[in-house]
PDB file of N, CA and C in Angstrom:
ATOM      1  N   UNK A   1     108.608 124.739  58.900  1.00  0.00           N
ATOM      2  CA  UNK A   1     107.819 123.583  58.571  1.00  0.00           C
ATOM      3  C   UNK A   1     107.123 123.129  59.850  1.00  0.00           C
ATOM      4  N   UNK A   2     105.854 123.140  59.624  1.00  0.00           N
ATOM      5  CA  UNK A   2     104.983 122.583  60.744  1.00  0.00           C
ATOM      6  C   UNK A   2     104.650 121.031  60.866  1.00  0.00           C
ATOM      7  N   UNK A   3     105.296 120.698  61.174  1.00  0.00           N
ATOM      8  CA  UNK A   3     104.857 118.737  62.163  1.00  0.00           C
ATOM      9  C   UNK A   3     104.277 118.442  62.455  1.00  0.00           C
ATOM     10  N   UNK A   4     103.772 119.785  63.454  1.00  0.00           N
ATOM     11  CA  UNK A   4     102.535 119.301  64.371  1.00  0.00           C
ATOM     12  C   UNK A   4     101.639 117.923  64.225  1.00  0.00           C
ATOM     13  N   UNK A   5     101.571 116.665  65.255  1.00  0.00           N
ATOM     14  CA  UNK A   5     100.593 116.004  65.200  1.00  0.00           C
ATOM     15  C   UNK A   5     100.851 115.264  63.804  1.00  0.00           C
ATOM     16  N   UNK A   6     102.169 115.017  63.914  1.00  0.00           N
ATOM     17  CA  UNK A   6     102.702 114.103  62.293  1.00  0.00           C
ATOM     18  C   UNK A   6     103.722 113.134  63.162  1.00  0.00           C
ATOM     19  N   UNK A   7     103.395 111.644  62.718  1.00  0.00           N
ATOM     20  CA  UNK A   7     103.681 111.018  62.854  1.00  0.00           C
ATOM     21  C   UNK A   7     105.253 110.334  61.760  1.00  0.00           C
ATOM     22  N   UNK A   8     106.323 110.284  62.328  1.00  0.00           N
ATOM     23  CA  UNK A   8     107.581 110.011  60.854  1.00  0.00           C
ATOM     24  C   UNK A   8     108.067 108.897  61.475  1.00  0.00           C
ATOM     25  N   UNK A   9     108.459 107.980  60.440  1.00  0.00           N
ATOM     26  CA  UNK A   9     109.905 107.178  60.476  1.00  0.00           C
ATOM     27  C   UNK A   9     111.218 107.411  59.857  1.00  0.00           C
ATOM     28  N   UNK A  10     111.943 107.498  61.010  1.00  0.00           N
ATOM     29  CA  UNK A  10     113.425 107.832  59.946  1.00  0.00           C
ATOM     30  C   UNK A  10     114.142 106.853  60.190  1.00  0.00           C
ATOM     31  N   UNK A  11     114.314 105.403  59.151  1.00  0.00           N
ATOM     32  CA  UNK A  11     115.367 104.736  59.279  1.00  0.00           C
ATOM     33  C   UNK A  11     117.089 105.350  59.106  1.00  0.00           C
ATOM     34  N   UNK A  12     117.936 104.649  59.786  1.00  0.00           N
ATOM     35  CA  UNK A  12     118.956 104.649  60.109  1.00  0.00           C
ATOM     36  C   UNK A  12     119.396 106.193  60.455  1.00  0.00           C
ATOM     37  N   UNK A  13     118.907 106.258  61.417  1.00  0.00           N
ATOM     38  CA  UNK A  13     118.078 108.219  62.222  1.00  0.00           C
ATOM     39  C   UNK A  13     119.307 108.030  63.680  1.00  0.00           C
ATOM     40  N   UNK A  14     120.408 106.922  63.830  1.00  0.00           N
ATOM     41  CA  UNK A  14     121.271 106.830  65.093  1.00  0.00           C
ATOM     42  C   UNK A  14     122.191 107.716  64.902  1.00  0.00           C
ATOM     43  N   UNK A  15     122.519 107.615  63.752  1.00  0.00           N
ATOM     44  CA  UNK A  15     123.857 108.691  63.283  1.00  0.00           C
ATOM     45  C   UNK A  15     123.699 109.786  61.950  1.00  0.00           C
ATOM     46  N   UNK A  16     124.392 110.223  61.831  1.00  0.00           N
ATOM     47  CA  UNK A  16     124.692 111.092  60.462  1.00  0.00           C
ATOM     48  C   UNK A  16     123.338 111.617  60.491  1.00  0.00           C
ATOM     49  N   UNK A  17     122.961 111.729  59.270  1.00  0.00           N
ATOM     50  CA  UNK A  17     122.208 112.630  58.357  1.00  0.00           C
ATOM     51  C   UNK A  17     120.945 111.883  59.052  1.00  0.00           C
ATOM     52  N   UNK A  18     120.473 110.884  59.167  1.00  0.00           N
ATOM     53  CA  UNK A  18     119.079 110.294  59.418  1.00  0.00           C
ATOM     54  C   UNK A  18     119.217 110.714  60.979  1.00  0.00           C
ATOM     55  N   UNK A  19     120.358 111.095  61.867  1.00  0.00           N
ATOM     56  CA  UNK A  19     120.019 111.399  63.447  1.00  0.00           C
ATOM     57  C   UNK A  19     119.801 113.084  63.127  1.00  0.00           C
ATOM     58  N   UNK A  20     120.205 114.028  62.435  1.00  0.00           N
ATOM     59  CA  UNK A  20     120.155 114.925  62.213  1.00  0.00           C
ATOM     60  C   UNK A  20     118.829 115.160  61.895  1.00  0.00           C
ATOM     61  N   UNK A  21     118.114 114.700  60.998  1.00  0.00           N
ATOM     62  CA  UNK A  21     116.953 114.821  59.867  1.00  0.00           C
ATOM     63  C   UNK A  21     115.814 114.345  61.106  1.00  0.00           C
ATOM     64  N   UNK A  22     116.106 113.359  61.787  1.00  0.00           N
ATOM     65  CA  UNK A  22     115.156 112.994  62.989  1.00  0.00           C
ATOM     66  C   UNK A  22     115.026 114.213  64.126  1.00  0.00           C
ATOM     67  N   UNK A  23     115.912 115.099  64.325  1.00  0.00           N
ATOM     68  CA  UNK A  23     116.213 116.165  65.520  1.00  0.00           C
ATOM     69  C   UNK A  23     115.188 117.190  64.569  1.00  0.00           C
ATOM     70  N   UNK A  24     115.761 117.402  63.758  1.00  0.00           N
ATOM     71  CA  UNK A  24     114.584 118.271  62.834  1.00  0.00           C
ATOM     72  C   UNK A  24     113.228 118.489  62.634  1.00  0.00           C
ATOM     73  N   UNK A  25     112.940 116.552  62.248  1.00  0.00           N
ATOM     74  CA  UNK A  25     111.613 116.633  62.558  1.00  0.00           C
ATOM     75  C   UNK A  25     111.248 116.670  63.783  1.00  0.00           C
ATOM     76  N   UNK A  26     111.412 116.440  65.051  1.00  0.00           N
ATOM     77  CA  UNK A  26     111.094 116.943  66.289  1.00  0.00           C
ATOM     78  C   UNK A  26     111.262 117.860  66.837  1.00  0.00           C
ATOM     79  N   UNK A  27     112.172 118.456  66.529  1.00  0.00           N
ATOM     80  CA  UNK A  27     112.503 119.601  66.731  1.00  0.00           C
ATOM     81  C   UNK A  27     110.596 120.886  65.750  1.00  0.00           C
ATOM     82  N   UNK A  28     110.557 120.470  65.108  1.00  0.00           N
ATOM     83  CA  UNK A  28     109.158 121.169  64.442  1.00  0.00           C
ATOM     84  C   UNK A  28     107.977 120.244  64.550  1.00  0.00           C
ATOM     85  N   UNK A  29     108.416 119.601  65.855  1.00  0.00           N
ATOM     86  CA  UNK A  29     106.645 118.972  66.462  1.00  0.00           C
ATOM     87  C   UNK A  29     106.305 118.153  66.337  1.00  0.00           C
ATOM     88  N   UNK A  30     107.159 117.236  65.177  1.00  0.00           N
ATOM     89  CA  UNK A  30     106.651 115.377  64.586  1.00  0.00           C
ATOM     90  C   UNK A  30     107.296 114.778  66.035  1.00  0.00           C
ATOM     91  N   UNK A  31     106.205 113.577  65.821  1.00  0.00           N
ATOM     92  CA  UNK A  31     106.557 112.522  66.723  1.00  0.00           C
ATOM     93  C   UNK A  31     107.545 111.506  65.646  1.00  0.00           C
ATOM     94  N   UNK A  32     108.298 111.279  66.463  1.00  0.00           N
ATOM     95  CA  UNK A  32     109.629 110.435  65.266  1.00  0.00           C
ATOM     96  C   UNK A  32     110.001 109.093  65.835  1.00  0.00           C
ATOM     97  N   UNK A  33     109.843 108.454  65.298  1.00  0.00           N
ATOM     98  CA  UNK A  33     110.143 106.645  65.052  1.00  0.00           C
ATOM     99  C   UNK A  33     111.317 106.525  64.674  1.00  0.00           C
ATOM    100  N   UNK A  34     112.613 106.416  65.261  1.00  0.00           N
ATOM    101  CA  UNK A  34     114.052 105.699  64.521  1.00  0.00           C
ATOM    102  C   UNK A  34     114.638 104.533  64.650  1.00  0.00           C
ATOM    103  N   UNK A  35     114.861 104.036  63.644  1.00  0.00           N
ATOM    104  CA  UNK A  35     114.903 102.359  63.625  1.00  0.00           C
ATOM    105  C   UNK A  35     116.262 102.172  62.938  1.00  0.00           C
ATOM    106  N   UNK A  36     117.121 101.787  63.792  1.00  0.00           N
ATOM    107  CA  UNK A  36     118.123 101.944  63.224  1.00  0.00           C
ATOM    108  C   UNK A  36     119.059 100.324  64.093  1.00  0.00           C
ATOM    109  N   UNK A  37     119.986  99.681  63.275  1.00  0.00           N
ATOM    110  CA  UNK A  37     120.758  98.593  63.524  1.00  0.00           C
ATOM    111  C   UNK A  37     121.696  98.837  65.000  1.00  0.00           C
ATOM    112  N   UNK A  38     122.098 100.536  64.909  1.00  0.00           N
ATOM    113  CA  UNK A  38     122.934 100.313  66.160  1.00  0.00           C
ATOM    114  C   UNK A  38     121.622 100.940  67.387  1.00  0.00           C
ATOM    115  N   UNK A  39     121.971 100.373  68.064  1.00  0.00           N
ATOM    116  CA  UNK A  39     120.719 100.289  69.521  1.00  0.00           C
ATOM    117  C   UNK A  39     121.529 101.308  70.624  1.00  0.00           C
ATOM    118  N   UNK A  40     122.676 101.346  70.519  1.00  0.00           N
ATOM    119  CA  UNK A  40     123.603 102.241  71.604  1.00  0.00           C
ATOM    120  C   UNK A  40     123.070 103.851  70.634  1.00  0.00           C
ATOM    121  N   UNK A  41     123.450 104.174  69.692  1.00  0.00           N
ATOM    122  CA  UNK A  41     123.327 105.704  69.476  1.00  0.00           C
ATOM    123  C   UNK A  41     121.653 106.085  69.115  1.00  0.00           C
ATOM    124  N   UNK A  42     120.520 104.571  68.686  1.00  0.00           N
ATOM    125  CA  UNK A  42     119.406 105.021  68.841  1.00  0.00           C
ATOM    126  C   UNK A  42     118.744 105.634  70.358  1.00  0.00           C
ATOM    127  N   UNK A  43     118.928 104.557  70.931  1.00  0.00           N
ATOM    128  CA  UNK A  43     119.054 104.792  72.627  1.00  0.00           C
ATOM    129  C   UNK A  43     119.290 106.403  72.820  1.00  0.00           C
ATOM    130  N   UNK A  44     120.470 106.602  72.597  1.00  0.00           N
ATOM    131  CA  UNK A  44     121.024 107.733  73.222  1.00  0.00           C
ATOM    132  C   UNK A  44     120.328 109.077  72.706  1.00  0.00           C
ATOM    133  N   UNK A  45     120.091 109.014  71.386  1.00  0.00           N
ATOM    134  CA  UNK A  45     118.938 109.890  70.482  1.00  0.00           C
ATOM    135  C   UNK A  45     117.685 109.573  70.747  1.00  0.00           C
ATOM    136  N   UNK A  46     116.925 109.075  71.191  1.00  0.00           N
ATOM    137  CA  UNK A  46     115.658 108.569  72.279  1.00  0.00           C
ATOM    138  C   UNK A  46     115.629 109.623  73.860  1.00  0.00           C
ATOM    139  N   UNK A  47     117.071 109.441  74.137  1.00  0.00           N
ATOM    140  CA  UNK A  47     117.264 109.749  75.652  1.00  0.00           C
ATOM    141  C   UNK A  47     117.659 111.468  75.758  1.00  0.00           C
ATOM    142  N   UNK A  48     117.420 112.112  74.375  1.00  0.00           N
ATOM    143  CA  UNK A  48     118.051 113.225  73.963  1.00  0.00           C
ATOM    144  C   UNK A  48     116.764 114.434  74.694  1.00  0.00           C
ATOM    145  N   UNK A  49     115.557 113.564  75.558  1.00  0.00           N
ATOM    146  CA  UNK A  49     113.930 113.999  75.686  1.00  0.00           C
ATOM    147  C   UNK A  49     113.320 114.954  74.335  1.00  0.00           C
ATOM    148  N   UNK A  50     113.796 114.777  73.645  1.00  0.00           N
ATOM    149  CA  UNK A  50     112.696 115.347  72.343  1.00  0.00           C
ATOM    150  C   UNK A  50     111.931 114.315  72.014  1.00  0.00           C
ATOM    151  N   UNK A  51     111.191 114.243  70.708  1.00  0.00           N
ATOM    152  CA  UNK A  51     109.770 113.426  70.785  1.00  0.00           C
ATOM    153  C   UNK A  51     110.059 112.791  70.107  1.00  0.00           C
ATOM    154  N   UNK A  52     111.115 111.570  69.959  1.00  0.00           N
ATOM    155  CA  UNK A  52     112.171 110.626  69.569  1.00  0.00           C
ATOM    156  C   UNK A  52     112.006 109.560  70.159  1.00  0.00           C
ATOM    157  N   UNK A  53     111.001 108.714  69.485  1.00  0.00           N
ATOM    158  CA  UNK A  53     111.385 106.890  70.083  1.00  0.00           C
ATOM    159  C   UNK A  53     112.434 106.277  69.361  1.00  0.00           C
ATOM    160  N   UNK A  54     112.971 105.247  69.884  1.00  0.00           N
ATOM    161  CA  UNK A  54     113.771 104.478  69.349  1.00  0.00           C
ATOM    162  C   UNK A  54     113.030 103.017  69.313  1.00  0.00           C
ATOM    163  N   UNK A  55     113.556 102.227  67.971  1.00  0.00           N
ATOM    164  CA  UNK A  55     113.061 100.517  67.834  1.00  0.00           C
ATOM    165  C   UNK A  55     114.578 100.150  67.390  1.00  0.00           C
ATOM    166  N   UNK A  56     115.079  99.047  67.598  1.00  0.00           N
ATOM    167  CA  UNK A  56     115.810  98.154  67.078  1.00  0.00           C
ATOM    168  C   UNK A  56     115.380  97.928  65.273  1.00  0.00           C
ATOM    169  N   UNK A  57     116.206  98.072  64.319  1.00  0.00           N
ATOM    170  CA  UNK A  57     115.684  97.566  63.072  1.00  0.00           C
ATOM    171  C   UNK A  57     116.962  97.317  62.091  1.00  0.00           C
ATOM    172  N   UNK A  58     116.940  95.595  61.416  1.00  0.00           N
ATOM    173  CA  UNK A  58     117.857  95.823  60.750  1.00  0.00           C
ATOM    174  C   UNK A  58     117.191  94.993  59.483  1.00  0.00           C
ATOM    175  N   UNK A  59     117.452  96.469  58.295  1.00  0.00           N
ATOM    176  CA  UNK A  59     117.013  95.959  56.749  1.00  0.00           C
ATOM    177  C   UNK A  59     117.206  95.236  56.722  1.00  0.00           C
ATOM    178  N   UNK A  60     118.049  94.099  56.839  1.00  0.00           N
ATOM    179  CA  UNK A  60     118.809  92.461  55.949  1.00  0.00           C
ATOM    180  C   UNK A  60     117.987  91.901  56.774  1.00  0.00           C
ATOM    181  N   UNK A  61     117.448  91.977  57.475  1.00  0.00           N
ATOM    182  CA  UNK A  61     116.964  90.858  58.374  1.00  0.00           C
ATOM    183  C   UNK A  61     115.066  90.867  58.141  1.00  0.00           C
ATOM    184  N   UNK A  62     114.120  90.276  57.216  1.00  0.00           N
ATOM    185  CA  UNK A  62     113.178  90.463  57.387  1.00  0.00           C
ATOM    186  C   UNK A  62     112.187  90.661  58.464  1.00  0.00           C
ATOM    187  N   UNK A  63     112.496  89.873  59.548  1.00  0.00           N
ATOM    188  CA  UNK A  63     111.555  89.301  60.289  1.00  0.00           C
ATOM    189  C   UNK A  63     111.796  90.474  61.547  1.00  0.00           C
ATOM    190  N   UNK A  64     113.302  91.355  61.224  1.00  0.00           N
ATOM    191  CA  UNK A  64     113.227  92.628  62.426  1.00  0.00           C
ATOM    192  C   UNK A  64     112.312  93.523  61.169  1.00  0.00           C
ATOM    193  N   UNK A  65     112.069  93.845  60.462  1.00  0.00           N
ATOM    194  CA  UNK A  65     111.656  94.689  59.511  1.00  0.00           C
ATOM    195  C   UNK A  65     109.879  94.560  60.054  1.00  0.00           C
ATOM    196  N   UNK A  66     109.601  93.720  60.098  1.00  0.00           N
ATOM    197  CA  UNK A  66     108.247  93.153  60.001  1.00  0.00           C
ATOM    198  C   UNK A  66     107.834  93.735  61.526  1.00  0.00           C
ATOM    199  N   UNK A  67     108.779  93.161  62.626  1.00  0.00           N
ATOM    200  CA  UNK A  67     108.584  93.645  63.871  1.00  0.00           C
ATOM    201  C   UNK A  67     108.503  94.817  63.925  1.00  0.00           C
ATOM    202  N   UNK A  68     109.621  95.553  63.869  1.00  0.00           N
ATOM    203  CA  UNK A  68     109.841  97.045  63.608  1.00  0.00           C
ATOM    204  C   UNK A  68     108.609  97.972  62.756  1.00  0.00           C
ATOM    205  N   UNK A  69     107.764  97.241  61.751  1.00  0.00           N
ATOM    206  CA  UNK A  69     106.714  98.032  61.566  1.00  0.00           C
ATOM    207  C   UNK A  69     105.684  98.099  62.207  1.00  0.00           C
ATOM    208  N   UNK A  70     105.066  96.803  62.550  1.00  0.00           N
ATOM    209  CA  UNK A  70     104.120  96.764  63.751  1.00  0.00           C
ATOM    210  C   UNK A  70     104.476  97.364  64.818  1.00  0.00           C
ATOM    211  N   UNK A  71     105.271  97.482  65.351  1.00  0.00           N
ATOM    212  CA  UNK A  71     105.700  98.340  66.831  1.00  0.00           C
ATOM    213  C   UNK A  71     105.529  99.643  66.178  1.00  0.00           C
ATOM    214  N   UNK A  72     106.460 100.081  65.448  1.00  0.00           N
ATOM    215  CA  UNK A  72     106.133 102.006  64.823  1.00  0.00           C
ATOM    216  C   UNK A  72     104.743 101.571  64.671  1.00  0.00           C
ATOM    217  N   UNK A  73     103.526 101.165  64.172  1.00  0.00           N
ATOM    218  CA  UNK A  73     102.066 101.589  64.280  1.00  0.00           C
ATOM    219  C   UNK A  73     101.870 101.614  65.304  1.00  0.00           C
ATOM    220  N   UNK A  74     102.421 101.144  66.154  1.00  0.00           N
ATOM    221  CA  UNK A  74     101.223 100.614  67.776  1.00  0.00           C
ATOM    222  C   UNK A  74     102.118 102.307  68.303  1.00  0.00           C
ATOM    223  N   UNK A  75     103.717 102.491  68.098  1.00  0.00           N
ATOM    224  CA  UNK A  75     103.630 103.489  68.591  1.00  0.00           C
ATOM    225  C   UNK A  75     103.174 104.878  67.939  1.00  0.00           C
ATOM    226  N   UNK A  76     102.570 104.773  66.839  1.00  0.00           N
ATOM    227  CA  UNK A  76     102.036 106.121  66.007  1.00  0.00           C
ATOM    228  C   UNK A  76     100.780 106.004  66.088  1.00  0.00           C
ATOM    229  N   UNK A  77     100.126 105.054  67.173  1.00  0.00           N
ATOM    230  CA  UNK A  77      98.664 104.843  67.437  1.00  0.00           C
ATOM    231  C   UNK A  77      97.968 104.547  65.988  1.00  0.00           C
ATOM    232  N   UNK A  78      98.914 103.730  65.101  1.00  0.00           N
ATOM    233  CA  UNK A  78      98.322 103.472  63.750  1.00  0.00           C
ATOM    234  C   UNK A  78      97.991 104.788  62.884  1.00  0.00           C
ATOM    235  N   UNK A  79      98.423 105.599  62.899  1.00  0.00           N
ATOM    236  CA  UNK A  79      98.808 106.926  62.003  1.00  0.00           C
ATOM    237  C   UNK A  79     100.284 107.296  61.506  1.00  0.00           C
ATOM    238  N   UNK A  80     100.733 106.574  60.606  1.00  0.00           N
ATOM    239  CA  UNK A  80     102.091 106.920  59.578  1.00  0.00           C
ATOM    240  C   UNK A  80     101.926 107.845  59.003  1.00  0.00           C
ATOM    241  N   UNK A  81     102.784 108.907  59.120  1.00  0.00           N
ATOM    242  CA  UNK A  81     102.347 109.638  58.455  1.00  0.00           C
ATOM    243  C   UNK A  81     103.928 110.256  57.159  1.00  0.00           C
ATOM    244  N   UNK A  82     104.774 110.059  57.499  1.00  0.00           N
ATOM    245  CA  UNK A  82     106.087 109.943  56.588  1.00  0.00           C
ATOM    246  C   UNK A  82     106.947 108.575  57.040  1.00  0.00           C
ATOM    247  N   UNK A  83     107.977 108.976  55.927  1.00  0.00           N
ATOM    248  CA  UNK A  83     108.806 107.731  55.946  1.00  0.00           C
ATOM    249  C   UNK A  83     110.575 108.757  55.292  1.00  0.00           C
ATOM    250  N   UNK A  84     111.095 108.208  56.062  1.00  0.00           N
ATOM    251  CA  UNK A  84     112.296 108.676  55.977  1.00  0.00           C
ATOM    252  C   UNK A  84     113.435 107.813  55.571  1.00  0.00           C
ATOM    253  N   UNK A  85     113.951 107.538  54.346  1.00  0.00           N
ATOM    254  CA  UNK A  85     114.293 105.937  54.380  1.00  0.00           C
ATOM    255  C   UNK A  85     116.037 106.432  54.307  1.00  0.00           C
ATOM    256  N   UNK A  86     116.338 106.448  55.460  1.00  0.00           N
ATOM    257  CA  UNK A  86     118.108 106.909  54.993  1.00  0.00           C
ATOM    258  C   UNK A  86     119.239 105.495  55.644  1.00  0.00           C
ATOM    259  N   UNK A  87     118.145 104.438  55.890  1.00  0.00           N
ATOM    260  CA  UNK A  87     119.168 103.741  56.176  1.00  0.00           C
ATOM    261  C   UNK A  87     119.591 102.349  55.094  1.00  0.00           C
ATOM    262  N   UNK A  88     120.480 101.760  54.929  1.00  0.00           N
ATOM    263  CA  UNK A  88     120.872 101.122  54.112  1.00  0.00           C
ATOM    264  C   UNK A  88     121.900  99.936  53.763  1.00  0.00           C
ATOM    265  N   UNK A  89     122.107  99.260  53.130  1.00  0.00           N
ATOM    266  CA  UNK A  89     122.829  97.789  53.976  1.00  0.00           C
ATOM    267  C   UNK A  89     123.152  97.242  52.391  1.00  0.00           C
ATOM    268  N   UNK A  90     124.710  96.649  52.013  1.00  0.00           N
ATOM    269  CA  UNK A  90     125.045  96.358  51.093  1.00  0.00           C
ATOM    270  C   UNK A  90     126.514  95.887  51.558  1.00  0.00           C
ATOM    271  N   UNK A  91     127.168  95.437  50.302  1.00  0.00           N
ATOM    272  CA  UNK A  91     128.968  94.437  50.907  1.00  0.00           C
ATOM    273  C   UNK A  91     129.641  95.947  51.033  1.00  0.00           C
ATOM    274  N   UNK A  92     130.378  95.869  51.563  1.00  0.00           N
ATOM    275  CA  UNK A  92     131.579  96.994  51.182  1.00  0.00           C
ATOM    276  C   UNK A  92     132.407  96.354  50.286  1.00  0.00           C
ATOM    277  N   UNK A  93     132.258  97.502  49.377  1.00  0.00           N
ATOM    278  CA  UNK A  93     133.566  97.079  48.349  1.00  0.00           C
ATOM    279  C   UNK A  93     133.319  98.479  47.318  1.00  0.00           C
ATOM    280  N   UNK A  94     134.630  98.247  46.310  1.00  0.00           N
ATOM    281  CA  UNK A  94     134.653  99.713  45.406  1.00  0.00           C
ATOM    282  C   UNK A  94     133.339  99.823  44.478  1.00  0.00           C
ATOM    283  N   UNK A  95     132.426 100.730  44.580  1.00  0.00           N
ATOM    284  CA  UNK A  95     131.442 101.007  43.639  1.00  0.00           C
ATOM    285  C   UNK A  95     130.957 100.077  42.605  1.00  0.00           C
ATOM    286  N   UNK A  96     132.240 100.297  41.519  1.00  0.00           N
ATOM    287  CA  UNK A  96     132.703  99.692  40.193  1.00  0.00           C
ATOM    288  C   UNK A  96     132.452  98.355  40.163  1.00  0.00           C
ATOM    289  N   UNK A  97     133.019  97.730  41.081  1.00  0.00           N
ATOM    290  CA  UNK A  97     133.151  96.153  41.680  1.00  0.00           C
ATOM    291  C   UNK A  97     131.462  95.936  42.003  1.00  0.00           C
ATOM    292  N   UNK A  98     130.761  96.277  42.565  1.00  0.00           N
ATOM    293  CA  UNK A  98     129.651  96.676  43.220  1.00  0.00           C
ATOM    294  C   UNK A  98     128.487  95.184  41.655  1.00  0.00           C
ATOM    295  N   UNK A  99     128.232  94.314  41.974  1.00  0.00           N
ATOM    296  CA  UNK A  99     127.082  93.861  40.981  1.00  0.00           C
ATOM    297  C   UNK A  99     125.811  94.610  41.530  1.00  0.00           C
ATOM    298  N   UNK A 100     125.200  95.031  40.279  1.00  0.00           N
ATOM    299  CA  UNK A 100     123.809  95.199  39.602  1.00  0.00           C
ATOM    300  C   UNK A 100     123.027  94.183  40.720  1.00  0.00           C
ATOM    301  N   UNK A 101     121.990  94.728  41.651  1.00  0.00           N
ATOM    302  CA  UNK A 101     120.835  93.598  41.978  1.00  0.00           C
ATOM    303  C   UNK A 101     119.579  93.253  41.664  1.00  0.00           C
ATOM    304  N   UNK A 102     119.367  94.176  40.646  1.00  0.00           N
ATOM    305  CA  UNK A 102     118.116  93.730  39.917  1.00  0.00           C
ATOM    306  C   UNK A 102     117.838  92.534  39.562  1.00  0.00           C
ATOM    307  N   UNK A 103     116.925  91.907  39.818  1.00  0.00           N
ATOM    308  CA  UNK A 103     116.419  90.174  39.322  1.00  0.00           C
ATOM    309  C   UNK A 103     117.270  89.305  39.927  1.00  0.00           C
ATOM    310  N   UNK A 104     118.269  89.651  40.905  1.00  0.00           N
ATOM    311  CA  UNK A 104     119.120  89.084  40.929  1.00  0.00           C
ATOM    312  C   UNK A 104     119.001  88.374  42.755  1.00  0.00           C
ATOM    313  N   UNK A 105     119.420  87.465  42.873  1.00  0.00           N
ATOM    314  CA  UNK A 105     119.252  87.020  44.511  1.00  0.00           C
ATOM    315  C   UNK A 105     120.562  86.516  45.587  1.00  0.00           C
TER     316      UNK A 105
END
């Protein structure tokens, strides 16, 4: 898969599967945006010198969301070109237990 000159975001890209999926796409030439809540393992996946920025970003929080997109344009020189959405934010608790959030606030 060719990247080349592709601009991605991979939320929650610090650990697991979204730090993996981010090495990938740089690894085949994308410039990669990871925005992820923990700042220590984005950092460190930033500092990995592949073509890996790191932003601070946490879903629950609008107003980092909002930041966090304007900064990924200014750093994709305003060319998005994917979106990687693997990160995610909810209570812990058993599935089952888990309420429905549709319509719901």
């Amino acid at each position: 898969m060719d990247m080349t000159n592709r601009s991605v975001i991979v939320t929650g890209g610090a650990s697991g599967i979204g730090r993996a999926t981010a090495r990938l796409l740089a690894s085949n030439g994308a410039s990669v945006i990871v925005g992820d809540i923990d700042e220590a393992g984005g950092a460190s996946l930033a500092a990995d010198g592949q073509r890996i920025q790191f932003l601070p970003l946490d879903l629950a929080d609008p107003e980092s969301v909002s930041t966090f997109a304007e900064a990924a344009r200014q750093c994709a020189g305003g060319q998005l070109d994917g979106l990687v959405n693997g990160a995610g934010w909810d209570r812990i608790m058993p599935f089952m237990e888990n309420p429905p959030r549709c319509g719901t606030s």
